[in-house]
N, C-alpha and C. Protein backbone atom coordinates (compact mmCIF):
# COMPACT_ATOMS: atom_id res chain seq x y z
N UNK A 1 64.71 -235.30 -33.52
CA UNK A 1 65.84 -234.52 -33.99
C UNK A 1 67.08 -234.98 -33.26
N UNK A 2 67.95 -235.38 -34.17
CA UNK A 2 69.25 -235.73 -33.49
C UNK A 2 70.05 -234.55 -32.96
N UNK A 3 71.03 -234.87 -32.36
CA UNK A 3 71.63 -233.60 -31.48
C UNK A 3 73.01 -233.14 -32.26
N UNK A 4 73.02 -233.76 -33.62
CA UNK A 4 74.19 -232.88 -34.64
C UNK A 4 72.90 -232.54 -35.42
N UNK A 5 72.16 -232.71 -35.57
CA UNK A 5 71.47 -231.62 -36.86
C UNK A 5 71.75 -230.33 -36.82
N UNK A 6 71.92 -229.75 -37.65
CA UNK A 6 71.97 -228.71 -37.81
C UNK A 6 70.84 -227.53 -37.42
N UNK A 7 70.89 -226.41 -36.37
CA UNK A 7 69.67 -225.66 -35.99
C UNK A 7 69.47 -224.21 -36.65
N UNK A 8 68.68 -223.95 -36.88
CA UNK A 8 68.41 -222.36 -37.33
C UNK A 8 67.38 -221.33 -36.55
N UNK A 9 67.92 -220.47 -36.47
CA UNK A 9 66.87 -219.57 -35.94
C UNK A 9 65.94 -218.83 -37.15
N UNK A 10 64.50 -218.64 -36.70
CA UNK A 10 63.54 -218.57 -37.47
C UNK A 10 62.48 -217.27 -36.55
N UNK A 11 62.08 -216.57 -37.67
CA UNK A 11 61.36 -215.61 -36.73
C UNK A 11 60.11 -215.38 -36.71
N UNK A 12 58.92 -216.02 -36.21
CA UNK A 12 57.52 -216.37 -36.34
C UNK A 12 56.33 -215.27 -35.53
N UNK A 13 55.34 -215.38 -36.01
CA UNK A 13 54.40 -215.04 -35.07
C UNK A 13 53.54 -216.05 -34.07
N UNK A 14 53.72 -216.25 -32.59
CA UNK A 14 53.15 -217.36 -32.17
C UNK A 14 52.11 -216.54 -31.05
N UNK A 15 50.91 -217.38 -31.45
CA UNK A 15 49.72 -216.41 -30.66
C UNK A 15 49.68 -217.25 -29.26
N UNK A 16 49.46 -216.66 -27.70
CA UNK A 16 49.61 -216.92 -26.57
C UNK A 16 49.10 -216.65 -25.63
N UNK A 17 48.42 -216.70 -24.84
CA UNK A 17 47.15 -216.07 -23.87
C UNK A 17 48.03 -214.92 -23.23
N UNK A 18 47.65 -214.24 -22.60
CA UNK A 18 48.32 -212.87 -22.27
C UNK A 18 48.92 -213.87 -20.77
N UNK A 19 47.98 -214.30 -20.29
CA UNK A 19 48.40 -214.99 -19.04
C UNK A 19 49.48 -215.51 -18.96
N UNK A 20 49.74 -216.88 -20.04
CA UNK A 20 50.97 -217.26 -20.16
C UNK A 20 52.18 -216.31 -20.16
N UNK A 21 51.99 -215.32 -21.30
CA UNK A 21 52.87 -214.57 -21.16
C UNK A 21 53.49 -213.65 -19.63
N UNK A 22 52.32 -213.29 -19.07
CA UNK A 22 52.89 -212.63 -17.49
C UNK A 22 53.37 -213.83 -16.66
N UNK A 23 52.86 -215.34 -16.88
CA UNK A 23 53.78 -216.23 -15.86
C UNK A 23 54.87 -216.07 -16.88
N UNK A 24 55.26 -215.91 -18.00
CA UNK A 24 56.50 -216.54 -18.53
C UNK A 24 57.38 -215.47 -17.66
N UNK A 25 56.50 -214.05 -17.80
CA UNK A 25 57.84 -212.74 -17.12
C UNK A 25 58.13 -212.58 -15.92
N UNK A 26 56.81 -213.17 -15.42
CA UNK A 26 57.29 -213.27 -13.61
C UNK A 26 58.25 -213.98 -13.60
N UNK A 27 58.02 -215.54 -13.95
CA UNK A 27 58.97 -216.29 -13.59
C UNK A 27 60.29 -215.81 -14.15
N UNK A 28 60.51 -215.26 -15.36
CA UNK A 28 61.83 -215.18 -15.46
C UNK A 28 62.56 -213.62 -14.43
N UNK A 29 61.52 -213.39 -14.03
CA UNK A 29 62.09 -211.84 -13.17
C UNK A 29 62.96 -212.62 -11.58
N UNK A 30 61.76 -213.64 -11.64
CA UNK A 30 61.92 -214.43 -9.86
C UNK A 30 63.73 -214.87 -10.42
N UNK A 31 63.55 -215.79 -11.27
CA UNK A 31 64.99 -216.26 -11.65
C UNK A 31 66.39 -215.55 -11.67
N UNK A 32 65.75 -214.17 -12.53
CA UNK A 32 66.83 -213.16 -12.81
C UNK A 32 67.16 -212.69 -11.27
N UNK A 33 66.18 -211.79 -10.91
CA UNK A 33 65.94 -211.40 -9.61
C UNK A 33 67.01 -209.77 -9.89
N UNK A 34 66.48 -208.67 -9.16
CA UNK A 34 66.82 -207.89 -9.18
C UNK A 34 68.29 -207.12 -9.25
N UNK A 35 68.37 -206.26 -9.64
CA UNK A 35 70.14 -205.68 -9.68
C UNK A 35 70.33 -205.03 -8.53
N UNK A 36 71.16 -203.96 -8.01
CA UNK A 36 71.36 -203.40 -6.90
C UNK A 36 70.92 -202.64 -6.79
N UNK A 37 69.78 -201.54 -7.74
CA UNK A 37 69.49 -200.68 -7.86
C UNK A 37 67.61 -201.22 -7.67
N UNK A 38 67.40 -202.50 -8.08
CA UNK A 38 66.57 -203.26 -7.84
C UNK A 38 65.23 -203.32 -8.71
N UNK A 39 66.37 -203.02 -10.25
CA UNK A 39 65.67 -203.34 -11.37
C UNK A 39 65.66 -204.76 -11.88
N UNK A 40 64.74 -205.49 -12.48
CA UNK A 40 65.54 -206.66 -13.25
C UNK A 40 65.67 -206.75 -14.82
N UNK A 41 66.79 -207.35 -15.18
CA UNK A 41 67.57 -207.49 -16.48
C UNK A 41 67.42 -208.62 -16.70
N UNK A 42 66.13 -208.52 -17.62
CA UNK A 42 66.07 -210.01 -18.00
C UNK A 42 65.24 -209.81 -19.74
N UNK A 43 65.71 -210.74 -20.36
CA UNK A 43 65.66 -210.30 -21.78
C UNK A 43 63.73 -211.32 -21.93
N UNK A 44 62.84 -210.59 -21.85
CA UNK A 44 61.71 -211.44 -21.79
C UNK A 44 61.32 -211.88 -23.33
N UNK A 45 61.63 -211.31 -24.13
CA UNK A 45 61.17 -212.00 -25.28
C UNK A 45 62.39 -212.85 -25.61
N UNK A 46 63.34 -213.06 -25.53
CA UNK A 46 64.32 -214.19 -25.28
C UNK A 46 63.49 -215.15 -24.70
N UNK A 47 63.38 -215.30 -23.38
CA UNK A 47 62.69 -216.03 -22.50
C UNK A 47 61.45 -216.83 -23.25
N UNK A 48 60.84 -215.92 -23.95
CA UNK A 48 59.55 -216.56 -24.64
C UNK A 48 60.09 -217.29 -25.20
N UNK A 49 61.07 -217.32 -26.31
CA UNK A 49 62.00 -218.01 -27.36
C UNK A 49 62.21 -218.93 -26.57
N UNK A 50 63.09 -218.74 -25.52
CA UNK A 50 63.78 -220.48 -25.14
C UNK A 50 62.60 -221.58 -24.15
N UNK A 51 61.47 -220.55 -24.28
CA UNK A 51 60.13 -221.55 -23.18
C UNK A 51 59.68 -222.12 -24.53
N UNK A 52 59.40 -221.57 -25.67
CA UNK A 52 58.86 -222.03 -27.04
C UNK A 52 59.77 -222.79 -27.53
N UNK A 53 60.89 -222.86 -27.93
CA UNK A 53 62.03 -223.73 -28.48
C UNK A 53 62.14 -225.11 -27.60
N UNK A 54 62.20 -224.84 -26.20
CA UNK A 54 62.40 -225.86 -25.20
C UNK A 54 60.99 -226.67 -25.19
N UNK A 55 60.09 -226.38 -25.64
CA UNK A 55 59.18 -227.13 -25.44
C UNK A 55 58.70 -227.87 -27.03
N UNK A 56 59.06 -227.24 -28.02
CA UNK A 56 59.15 -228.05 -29.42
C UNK A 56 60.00 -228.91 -29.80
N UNK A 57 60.91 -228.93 -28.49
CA UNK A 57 62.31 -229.74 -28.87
C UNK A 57 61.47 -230.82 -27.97
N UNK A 58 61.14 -230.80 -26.56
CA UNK A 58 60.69 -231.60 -25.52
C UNK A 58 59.29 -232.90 -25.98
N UNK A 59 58.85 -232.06 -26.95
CA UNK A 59 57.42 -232.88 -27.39
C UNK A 59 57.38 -232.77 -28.94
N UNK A 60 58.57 -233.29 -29.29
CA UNK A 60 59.32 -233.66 -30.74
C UNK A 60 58.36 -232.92 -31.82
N UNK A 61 58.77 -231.64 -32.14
CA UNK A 61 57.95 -230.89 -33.36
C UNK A 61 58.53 -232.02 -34.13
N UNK A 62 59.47 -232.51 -34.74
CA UNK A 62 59.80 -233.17 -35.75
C UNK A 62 58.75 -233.88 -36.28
N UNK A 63 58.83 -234.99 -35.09
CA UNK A 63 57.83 -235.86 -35.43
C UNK A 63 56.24 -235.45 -35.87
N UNK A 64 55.99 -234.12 -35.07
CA UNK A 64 54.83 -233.74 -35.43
C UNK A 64 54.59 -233.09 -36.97
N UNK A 65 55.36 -232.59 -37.51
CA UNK A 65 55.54 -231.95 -38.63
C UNK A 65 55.82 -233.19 -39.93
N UNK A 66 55.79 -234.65 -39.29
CA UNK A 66 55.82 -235.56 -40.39
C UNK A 66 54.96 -235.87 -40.88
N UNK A 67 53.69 -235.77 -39.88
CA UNK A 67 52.93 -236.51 -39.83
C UNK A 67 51.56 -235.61 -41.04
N UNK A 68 51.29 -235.93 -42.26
CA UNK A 68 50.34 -234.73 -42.97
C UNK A 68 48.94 -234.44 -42.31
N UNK A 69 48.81 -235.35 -41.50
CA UNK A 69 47.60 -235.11 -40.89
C UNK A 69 47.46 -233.81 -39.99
N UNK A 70 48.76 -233.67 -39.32
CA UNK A 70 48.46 -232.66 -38.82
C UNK A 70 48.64 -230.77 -39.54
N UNK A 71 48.43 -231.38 -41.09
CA UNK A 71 48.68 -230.13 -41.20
C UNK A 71 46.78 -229.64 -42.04
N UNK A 72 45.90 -230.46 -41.25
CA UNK A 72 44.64 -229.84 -41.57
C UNK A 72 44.56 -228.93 -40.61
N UNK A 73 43.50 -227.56 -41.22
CA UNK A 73 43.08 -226.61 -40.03
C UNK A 73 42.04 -227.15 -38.56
């Protein structure tokens, strides 16, 4: 994917071990890190989005989605 294509947001169901999901929230809590009151504000299903996006961009969905082979079960 070139970097003028044009991007869209799309709204899916993506299935995920529960595990992954508690490292995705720790880590983004460690990052955010607490307010003064010593809650944290951190948007976690965002977070899922840009760990899922960042990693389809990183290991070229494009290319994978050309290919028909990979669209057997």
């Amino acid at each position: 994917m070139s970097e003028s294509e044009e991007i869209i947001s799309i709204n899916v169901t993506v299935d995920i071990s529960v595990s992954t999901l508690k490292t995705i929230v720790e880590n983004a809590k460690k990052i955010a890190g607490p307010d003064e009151k010593g809650f944290y504000r951190v948007d976690t299903a965002e977070k899922v989005n840009e760990m899922v996006s960042g990693f389809l961009k990183k290991y070229d969905f494009a290319a994978y989605v050309n290919d028909i082979n990979n669209y057997n079960p």
